[in-house]
C-alpha atoms as a PDB file:
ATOM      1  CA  UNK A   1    -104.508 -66.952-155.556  1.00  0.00           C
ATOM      2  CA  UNK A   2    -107.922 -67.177-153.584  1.00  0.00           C
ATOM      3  CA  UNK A   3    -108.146 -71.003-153.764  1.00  0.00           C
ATOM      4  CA  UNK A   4    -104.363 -71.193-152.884  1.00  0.00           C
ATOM      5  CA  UNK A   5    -105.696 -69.334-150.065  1.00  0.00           C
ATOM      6  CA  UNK A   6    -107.556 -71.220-148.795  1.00  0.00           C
ATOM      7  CA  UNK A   7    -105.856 -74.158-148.911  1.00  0.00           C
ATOM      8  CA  UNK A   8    -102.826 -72.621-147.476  1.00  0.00           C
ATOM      9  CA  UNK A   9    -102.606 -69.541-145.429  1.00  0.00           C
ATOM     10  CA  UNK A  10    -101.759 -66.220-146.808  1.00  0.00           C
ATOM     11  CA  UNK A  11     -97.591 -66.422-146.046  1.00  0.00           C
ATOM     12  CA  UNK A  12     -97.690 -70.290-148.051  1.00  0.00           C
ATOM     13  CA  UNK A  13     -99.835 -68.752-150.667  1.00  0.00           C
ATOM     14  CA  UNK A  14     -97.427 -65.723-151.066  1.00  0.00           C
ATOM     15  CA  UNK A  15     -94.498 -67.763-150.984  1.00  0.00           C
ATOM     16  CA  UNK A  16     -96.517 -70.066-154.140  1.00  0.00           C
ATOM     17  CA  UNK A  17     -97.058 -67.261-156.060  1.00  0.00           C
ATOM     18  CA  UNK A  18     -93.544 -65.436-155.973  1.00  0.00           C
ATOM     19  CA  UNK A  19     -92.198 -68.405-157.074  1.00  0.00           C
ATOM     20  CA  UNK A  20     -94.204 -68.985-160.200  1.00  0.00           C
ATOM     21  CA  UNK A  21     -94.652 -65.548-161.378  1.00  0.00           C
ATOM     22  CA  UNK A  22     -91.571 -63.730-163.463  1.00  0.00           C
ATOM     23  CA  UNK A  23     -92.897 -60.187-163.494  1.00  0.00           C
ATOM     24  CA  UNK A  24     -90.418 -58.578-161.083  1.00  0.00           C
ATOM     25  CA  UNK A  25     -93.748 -55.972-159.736  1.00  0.00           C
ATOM     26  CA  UNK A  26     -95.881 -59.106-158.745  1.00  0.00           C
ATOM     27  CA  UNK A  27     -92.849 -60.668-156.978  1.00  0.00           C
ATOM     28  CA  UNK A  28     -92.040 -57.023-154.896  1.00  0.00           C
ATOM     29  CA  UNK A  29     -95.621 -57.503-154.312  1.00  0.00           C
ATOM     30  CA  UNK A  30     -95.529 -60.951-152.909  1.00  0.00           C
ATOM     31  CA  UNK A  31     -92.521 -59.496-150.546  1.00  0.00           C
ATOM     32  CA  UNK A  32     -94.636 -56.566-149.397  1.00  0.00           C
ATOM     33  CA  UNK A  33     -97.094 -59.185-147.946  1.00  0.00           C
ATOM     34  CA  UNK A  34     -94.813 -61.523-146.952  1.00  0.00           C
ATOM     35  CA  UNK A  35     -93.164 -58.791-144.978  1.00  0.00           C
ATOM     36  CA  UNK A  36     -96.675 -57.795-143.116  1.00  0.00           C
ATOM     37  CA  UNK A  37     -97.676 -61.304-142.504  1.00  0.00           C
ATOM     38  CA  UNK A  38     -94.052 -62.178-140.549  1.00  0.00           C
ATOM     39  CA  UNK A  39     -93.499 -59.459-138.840  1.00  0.00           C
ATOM     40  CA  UNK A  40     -96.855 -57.797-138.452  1.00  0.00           C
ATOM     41  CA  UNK A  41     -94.981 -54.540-139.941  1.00  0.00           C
ATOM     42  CA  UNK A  42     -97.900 -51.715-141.249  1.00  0.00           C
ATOM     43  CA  UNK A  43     -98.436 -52.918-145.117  1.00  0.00           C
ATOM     44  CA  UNK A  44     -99.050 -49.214-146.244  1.00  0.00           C
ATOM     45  CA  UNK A  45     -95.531 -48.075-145.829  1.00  0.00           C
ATOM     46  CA  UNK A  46     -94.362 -50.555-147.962  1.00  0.00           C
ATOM     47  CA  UNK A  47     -97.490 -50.306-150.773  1.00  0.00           C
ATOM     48  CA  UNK A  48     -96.506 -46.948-151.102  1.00  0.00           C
ATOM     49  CA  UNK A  49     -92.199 -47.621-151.639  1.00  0.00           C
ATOM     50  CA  UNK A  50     -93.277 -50.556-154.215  1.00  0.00           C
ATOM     51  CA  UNK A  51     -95.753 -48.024-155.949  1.00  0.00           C
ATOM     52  CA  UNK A  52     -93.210 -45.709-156.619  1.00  0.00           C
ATOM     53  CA  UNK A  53     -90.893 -48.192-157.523  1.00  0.00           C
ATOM     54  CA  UNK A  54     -92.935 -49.541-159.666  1.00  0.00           C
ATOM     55  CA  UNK A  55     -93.922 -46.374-161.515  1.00  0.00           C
ATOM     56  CA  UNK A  56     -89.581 -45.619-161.707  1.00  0.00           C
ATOM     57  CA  UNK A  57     -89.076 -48.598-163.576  1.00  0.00           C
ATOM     58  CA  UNK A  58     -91.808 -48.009-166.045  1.00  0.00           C
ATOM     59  CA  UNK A  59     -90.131 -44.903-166.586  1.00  0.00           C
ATOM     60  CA  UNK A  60     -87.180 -46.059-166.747  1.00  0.00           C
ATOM     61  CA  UNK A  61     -88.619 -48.781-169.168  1.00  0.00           C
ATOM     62  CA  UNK A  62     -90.488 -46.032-171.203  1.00  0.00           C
ATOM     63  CA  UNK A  63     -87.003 -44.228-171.494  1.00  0.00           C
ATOM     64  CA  UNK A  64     -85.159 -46.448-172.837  1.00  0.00           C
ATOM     65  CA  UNK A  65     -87.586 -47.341-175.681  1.00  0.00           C
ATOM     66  CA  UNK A  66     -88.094 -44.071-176.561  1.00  0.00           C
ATOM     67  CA  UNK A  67     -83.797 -43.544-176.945  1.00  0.00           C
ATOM     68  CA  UNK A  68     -84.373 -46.531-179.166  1.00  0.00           C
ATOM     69  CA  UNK A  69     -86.312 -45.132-181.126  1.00  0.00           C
ATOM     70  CA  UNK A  70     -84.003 -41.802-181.746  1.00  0.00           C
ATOM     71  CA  UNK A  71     -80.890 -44.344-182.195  1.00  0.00           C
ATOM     72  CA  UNK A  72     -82.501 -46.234-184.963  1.00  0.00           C
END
C-alpha cells in the first residue's frame, strides 16, 4: 500500500486497494479515506462509525457460530 503510494496518490491507491481486497472491513476502510481525501470531511467521525461497525459484525459473526453450535 506504501509503494502504491507513492506511485499514485493516496485517492488512486485507495481506489487499488478496495478493489483487490474481499474483506468487507478493509473495503469500509478504503471508503473512510476515500471519503476524507474528496471531500476533505474530518476522518475521525467516520473511524469511529466503521469501528463500531466493525466490532457489530464480529458480534454478529460470533453469534451466529455460537447458535451453530447449540443447533448441532
Amino acid at each position: 500500500m506504501v509503494r502504491k503510494t507513492e506511485v499514485y496518490d493516496l485517492k488512486n491507491a485507495m481506489k487499488i486497494l478496495h478493489q483487490e481486497v474481499s474483506f468487507l472491513a478493509k473495503k469500509m476502510f478504503c471508503n473512510a479515506v476515500h471519503y476524507n481525501v474528496d471531500f476533505g470531511s474530518s476522518v475521525y467521525e467516520h473511524l469511529m462509525k466503521f469501528s463500531t461497525d466493525i466490532r457489530e459484525m464480529q458480534l454478529i459473526d460470533s453469534e451466529e457460530k455460537i447458535s451453530k453450535l447449540f443447533i448441532n
